[in-house]
N, C-alpha and C. Protein backbone atom coordinates (compact mmCIF):
# COMPACT_ATOMS: atom_id res chain seq x y z
N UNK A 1 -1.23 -18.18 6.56
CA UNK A 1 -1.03 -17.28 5.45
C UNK A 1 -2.21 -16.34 5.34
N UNK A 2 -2.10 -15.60 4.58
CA UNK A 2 -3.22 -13.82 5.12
C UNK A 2 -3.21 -13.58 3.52
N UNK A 3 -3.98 -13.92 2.91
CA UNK A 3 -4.44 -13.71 1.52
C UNK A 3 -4.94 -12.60 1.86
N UNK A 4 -4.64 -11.66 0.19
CA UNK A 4 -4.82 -10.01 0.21
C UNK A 4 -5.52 -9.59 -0.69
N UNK A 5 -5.80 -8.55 -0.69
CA UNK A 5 -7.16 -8.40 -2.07
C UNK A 5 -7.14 -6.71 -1.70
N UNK A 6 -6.44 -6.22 -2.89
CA UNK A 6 -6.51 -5.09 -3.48
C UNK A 6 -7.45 -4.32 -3.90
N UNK A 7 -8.14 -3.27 -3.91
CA UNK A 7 -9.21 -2.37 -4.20
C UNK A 7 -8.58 -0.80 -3.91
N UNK A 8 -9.35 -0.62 -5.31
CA UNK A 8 -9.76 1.02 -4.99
C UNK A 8 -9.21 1.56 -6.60
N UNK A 9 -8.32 0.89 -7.39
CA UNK A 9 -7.42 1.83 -7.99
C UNK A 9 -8.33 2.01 -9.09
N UNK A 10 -7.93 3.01 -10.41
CA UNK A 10 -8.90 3.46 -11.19
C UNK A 10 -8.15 4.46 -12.07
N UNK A 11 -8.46 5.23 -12.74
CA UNK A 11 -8.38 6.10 -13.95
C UNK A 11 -9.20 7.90 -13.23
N UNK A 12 -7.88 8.41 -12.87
CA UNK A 12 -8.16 9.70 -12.41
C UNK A 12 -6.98 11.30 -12.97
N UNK A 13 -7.68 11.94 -12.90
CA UNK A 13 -6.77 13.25 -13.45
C UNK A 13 -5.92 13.91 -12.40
N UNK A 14 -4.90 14.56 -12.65
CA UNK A 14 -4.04 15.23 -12.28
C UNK A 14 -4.09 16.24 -10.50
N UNK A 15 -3.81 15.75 -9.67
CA UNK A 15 -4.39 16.57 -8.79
C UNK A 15 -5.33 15.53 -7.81
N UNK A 16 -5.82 14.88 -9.05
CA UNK A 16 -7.13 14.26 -7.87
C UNK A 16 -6.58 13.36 -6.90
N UNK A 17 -7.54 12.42 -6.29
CA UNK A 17 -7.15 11.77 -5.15
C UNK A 17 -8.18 10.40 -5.40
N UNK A 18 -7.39 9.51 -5.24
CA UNK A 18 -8.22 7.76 -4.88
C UNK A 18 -7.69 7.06 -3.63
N UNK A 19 -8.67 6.41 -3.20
CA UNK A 19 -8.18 5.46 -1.92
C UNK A 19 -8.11 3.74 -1.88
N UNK A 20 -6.78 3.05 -2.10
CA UNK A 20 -6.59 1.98 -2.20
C UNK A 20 -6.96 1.44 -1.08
N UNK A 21 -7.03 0.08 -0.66
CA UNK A 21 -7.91 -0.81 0.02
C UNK A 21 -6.75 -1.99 -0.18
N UNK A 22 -6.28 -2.55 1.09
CA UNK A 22 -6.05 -4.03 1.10
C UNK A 22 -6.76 -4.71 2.34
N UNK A 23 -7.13 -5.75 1.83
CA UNK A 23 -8.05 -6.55 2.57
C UNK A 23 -7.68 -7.69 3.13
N UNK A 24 -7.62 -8.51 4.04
CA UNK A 24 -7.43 -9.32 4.31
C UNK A 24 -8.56 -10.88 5.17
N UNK A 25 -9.17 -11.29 5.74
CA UNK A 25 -9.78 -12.24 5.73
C UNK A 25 -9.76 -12.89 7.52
N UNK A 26 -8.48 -13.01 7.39
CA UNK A 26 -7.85 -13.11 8.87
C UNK A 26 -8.07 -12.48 9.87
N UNK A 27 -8.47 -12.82 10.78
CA UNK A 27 -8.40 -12.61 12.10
C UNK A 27 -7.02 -11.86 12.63
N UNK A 28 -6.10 -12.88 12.14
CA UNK A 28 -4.74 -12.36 12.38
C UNK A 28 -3.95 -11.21 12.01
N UNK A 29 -4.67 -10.81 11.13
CA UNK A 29 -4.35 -9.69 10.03
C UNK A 29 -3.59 -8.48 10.85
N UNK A 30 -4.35 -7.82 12.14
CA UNK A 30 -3.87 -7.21 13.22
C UNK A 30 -2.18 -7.09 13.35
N UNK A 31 -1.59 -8.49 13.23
CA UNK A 31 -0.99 -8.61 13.87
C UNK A 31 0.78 -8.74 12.77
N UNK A 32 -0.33 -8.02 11.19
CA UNK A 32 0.66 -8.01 10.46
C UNK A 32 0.97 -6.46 10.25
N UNK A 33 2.18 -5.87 9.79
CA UNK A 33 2.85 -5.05 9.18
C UNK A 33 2.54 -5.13 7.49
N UNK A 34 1.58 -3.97 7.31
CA UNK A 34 1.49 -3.83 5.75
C UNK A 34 2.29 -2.50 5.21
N UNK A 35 2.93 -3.22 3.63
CA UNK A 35 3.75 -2.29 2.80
C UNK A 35 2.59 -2.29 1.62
N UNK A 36 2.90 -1.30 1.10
CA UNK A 36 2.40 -0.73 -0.33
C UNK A 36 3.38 -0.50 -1.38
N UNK A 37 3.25 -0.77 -2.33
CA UNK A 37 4.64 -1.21 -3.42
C UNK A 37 3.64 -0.50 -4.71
N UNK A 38 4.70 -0.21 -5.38
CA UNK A 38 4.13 -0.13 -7.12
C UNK A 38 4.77 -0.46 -7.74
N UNK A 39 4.99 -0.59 -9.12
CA UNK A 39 5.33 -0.91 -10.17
C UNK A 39 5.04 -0.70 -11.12
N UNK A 40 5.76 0.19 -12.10
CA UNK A 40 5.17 1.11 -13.55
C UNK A 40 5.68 0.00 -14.66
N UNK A 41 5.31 0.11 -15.58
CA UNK A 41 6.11 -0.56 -16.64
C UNK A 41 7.33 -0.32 -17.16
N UNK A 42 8.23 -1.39 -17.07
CA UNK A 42 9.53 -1.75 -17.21
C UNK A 42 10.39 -0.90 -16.20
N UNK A 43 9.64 -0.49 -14.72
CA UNK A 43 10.75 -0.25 -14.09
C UNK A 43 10.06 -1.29 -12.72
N UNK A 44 11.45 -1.29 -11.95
CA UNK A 44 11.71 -2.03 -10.68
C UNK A 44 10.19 -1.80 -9.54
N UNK A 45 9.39 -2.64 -9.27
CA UNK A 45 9.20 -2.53 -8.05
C UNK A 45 9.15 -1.54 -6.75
N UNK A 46 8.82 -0.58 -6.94
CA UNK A 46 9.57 0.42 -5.41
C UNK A 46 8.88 0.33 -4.47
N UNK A 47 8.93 0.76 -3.32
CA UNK A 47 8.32 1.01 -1.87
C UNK A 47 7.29 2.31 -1.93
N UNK A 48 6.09 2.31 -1.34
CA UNK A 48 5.33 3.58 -1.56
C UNK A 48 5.48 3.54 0.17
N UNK A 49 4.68 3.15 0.83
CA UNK A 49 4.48 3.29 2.02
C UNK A 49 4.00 2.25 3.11
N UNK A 50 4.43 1.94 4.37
CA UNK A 50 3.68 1.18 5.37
C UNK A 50 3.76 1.39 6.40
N UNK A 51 3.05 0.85 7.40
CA UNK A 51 2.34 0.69 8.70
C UNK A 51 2.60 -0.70 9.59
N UNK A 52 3.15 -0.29 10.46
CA UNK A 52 2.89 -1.21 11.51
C UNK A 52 2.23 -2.37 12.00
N UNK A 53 2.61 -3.38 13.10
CA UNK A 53 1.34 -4.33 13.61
C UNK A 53 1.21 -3.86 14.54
N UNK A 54 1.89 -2.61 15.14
CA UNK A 54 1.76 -2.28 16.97
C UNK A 54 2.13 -0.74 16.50
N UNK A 55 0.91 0.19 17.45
CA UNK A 55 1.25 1.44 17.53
C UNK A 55 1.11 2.41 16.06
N UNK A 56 0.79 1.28 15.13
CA UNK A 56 0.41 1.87 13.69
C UNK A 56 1.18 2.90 13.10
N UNK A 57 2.68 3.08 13.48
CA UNK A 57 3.41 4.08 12.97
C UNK A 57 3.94 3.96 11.64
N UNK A 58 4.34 4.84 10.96
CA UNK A 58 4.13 4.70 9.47
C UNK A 58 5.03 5.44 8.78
N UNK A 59 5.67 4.87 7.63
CA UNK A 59 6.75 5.24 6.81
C UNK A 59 6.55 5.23 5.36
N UNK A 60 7.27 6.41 5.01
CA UNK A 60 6.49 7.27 3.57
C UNK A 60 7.78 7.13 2.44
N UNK A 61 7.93 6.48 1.55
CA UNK A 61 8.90 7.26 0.56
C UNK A 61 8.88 8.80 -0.04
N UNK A 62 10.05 9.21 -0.28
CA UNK A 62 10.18 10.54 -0.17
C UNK A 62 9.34 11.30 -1.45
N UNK A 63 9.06 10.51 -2.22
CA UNK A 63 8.41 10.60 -3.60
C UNK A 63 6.64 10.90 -3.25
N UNK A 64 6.36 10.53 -2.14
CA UNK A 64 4.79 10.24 -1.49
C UNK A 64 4.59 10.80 -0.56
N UNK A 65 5.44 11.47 0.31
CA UNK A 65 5.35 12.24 1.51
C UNK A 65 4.53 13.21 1.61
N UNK A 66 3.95 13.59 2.54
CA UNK A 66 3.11 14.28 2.40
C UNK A 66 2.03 14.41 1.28
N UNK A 67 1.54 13.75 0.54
CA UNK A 67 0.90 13.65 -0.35
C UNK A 67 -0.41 12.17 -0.04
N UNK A 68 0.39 11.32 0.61
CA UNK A 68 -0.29 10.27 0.59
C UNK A 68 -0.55 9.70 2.25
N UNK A 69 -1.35 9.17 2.60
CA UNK A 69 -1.78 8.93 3.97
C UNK A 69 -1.96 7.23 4.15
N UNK A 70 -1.18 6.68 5.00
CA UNK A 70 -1.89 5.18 5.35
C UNK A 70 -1.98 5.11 6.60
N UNK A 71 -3.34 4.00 6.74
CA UNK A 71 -3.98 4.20 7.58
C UNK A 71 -4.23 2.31 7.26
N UNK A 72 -4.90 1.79 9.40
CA UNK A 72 -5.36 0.67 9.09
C UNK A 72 -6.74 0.65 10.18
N UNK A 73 -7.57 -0.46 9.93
CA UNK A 73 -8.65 -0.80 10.64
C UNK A 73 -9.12 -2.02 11.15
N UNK A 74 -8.21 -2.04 12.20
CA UNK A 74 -8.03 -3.84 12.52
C UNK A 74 -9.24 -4.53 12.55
N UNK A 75 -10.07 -3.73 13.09
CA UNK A 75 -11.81 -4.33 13.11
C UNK A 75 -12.10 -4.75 11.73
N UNK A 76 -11.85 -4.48 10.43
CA UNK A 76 -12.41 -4.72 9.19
C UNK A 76 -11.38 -5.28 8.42
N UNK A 77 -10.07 -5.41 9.13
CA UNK A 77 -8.99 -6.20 8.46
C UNK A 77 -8.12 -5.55 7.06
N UNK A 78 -8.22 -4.26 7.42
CA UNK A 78 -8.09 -3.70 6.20
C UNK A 78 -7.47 -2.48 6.40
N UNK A 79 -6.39 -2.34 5.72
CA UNK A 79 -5.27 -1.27 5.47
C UNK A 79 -5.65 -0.21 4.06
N UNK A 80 -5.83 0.68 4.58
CA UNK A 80 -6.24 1.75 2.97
C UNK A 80 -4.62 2.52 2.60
N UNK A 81 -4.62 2.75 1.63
CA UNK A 81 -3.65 4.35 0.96
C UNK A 81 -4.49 5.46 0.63
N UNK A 82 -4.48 6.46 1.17
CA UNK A 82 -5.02 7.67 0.96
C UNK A 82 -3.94 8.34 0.27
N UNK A 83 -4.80 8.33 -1.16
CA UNK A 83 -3.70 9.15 -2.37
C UNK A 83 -4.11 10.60 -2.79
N UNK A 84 -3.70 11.13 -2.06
CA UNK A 84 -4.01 12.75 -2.81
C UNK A 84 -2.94 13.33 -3.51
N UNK A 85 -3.67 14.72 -4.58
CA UNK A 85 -2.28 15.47 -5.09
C UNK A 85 -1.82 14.63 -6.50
N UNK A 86 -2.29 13.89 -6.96
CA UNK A 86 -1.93 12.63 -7.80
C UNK A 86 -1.32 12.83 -8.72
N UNK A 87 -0.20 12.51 -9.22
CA UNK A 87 0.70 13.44 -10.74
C UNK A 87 0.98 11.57 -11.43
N UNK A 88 0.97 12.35 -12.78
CA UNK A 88 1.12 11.03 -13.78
C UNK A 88 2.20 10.00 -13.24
N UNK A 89 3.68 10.76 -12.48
CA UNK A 89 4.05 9.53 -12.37
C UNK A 89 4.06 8.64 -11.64
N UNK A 90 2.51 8.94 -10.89
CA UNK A 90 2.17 7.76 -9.72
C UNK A 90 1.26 6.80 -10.26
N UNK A 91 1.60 6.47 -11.75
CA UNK A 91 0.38 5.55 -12.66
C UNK A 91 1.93 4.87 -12.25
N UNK A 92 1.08 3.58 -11.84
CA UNK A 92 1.53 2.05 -11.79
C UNK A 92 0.48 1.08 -11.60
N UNK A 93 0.87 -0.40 -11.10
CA UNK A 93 0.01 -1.40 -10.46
C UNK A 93 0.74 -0.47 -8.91
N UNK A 94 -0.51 -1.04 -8.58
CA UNK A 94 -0.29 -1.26 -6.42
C UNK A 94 -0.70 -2.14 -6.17
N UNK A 95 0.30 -2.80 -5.16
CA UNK A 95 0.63 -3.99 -4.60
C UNK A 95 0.28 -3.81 -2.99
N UNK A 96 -0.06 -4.63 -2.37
CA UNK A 96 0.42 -4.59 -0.93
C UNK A 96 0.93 -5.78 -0.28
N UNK A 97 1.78 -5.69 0.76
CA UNK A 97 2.66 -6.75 0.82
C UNK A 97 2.62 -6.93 2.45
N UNK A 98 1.83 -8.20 3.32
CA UNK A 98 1.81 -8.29 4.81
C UNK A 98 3.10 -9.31 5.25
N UNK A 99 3.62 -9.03 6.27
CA UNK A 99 4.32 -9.42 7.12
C UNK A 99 4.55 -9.18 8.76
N UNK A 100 4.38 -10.79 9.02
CA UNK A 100 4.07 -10.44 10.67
C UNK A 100 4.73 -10.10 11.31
N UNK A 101 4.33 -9.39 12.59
CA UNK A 101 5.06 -8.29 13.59
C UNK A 101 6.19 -7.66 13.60
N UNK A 102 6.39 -7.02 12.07
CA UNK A 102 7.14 -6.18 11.60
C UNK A 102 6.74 -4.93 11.98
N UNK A 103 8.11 -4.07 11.60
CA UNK A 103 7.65 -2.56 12.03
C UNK A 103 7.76 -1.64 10.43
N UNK A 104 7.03 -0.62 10.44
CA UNK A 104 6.54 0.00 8.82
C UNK A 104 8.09 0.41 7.92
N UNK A 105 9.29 0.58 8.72
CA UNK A 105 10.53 0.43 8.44
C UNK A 105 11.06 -0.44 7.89
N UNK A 106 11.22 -1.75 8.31
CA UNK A 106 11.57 -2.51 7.87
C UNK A 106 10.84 -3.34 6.69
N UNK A 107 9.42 -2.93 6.52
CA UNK A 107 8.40 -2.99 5.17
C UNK A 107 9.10 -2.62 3.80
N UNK A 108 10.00 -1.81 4.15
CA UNK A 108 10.50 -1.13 3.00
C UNK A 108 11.34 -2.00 2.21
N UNK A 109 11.89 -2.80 2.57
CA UNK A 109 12.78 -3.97 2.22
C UNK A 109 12.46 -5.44 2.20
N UNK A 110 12.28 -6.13 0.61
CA UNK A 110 11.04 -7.16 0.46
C UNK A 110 12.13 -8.42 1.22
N UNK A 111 11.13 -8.97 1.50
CA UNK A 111 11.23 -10.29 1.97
C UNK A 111 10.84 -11.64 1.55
N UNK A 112 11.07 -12.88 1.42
CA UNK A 112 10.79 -13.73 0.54
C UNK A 112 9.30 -14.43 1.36
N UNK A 113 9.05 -14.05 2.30
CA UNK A 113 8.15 -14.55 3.38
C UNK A 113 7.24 -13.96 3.27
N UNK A 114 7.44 -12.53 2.42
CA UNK A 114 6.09 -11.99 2.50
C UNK A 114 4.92 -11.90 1.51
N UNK A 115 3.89 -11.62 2.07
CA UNK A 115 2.16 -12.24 1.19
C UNK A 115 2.09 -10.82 0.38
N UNK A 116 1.56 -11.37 -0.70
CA UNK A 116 1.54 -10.13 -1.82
C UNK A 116 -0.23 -10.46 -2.56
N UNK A 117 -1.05 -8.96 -2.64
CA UNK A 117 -1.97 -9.55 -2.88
C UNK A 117 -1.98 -8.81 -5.11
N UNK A 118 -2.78 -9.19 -5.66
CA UNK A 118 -2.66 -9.20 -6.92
C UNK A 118 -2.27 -7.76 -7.45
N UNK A 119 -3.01 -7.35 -6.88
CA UNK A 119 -2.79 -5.28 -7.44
C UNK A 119 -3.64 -4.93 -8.17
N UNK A 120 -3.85 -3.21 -8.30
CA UNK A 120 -4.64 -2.33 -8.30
C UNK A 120 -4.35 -1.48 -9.30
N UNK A 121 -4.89 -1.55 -10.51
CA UNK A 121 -3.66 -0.36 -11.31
C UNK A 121 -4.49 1.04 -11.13
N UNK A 122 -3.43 1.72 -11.03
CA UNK A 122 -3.88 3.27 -10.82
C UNK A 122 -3.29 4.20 -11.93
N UNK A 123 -4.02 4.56 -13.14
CA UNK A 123 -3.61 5.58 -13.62
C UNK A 123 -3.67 7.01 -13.82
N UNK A 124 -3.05 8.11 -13.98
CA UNK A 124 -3.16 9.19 -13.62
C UNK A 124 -2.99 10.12 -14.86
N UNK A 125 -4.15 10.08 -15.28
CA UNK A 125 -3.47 11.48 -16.65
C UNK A 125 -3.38 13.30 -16.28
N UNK A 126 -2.57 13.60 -17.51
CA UNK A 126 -2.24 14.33 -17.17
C UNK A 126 -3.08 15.61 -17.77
């Protein structure tokens, strides 16, 4: 199991940009497929974005496209979100969610297998 640990999120204005951080511990970590999830209050869960365990290719919800960048660093075990452009309704918690040798596609759709680390709340005024 690949315990996760969230960083980065914070209290920023309109426009600006923060960079989330999931961490992992493992060695193995490499060899997982990380998703990024949010969750605002009283709505569902959604998909923001993920990455690969091979070839690092990467899938965006259409809400985040172009706006937001993920990226990973197998040497330091650690998957970032590069959030730019930031509009209020990207205030939620962020989540990130690993699963092994998945592809950033199939991230998009939760699984009961997969490791979730506590979350990051990010708010965005306006």
């Amino acid at each position: 199991q690949v315990p996760l640990v969230e960083s980065g999120g914070g209290l920023v204005q309109a426009g600006g940009s923060l960079r989330l951080s999931c961490a992992a511990s493992e060695r193995t970590f490499a060899t997982y497929a990380v998703g990024w999830f949010r969750q605002a209050p009283g709505k569902e869960r959604e998909f923001v974005s993920a990455i690969s365990w091979i070839a690092s290719s990467t899938y965006y919800a259409d809400s985040v496209k172009g706006r937001f960048s993920i990226s990973r660093d197998n040497a330091k075990n650690t998957v970032y979100l590069q959030m730019n452009s930031l509009k209020p309704e990207d205030t939620a918690v962020y989540y990130c969610a690993a699963r092994r040798f998945s592809t950033a596609q199939d991230m998009g759709v939760l699984s009961d297998g997969d490791r979730w680390g506590q979350g990051t709340q990010v708010t965005v005024s306006s």
